[in-house]
N, C-alpha and C. Protein backbone atom coordinates (compact mmCIF):
# COMPACT_ATOMS: atom_id res chain seq x y z
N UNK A 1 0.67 -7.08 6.12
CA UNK A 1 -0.46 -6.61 6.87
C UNK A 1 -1.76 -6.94 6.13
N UNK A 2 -1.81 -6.75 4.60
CA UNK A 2 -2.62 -7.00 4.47
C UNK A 2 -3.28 -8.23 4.03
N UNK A 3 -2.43 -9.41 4.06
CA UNK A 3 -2.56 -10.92 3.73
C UNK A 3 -2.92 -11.09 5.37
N UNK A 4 -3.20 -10.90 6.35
CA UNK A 4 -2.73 -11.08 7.50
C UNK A 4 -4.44 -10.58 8.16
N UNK A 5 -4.60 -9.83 7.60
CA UNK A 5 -6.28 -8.82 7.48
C UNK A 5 -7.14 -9.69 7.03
N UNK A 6 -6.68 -9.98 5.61
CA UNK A 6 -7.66 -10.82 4.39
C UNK A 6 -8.02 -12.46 5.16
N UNK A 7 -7.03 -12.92 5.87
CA UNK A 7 -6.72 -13.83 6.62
C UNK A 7 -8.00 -14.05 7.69
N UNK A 8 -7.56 -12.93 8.32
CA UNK A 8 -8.64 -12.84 9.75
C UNK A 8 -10.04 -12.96 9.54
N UNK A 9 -10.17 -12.16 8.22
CA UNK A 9 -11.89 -12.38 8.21
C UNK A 9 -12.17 -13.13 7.10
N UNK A 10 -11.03 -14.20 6.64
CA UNK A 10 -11.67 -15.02 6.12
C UNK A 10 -12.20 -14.77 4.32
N UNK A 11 -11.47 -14.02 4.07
CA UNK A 11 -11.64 -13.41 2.53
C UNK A 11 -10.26 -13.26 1.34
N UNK A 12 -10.21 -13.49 0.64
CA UNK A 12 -9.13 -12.90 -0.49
C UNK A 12 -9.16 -11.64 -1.14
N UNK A 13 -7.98 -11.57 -1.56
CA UNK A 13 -7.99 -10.55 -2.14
C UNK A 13 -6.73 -9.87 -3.51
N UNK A 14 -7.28 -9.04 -4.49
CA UNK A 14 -6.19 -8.93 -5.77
C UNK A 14 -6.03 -7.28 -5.44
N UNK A 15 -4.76 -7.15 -5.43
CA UNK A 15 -4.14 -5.88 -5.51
C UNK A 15 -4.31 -5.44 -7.12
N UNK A 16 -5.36 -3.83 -6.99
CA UNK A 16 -5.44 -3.64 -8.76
C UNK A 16 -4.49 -2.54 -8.44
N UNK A 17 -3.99 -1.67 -7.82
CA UNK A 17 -3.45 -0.59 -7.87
C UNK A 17 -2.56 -0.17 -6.50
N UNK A 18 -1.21 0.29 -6.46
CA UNK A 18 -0.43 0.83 -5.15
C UNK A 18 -0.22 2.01 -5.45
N UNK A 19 -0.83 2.88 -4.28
CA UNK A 19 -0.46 4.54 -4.37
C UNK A 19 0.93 4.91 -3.33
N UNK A 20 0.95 6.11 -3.98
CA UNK A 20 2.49 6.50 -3.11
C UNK A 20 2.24 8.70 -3.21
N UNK A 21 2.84 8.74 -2.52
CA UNK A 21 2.67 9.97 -2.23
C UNK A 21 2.66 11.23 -3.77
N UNK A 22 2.18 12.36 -3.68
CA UNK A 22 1.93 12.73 -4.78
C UNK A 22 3.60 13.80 -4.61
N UNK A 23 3.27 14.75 -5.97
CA UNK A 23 4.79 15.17 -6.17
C UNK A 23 5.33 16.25 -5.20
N UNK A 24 4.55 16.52 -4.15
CA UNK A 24 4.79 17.50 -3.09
C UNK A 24 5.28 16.55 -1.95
N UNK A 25 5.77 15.71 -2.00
CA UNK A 25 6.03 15.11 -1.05
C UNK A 25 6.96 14.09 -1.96
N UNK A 26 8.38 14.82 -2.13
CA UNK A 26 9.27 13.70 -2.79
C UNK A 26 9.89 12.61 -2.38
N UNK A 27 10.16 11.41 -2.76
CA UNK A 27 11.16 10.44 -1.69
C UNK A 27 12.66 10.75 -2.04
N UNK A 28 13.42 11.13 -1.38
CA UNK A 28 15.25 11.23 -1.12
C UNK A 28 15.92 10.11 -1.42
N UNK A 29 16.29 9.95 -2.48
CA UNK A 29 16.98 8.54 -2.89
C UNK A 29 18.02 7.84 -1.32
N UNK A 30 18.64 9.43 -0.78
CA UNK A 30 19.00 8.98 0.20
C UNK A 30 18.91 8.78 1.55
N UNK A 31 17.45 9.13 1.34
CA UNK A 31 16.55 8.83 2.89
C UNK A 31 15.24 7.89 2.47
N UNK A 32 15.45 6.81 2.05
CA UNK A 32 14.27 5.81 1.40
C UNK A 32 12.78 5.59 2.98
N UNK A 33 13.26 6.30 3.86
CA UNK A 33 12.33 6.34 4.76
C UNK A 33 11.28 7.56 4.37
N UNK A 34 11.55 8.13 3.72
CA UNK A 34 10.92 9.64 3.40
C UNK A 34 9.88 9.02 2.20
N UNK A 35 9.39 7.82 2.11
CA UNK A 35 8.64 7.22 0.96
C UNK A 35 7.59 6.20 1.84
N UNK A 36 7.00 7.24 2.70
CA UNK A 36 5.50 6.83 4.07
C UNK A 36 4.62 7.03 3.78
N UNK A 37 4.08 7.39 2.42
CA UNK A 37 2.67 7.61 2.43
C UNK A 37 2.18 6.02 1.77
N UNK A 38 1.57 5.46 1.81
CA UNK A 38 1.17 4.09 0.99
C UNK A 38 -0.73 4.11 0.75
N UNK A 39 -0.95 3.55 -0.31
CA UNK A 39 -1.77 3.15 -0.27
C UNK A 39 -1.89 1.78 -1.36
N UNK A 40 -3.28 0.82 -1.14
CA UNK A 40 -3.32 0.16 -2.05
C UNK A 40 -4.98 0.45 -2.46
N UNK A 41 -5.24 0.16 -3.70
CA UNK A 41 -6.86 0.06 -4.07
C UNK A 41 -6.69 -1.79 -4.19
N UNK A 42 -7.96 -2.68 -3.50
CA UNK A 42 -7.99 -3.72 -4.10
C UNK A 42 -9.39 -4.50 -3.86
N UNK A 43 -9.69 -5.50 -4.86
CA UNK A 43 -10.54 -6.43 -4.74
C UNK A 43 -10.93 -7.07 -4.27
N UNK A 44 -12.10 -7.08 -3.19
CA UNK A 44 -11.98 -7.99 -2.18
C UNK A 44 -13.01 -9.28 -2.69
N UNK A 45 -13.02 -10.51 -2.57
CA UNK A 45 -13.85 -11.60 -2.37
C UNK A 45 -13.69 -12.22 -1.31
């Protein structure tokens, strides 16, 4: 999605950091769907 974004308008970009949900919200080794929160911080040029 987000090569696909960077794409559209014509810009690049460096991933400095990927967030994921904090410790109140655990992921279930055996429900790997339960690991929905995302974020990224990144650099745009």
């Amino acid at each position: 999605m987000l090569v696909a974004a960077a794409h559209d308008v014509g810009r690049e970009f460096t991933i400095l950091d990927r967030t994921t949900q904090g410790p109140d919200h655990p992921v279930l080794l055996s429900m790997p769907e339960s690991e929905y929160l995302r974020g990224f911080i990144l650099q745009v040029s």
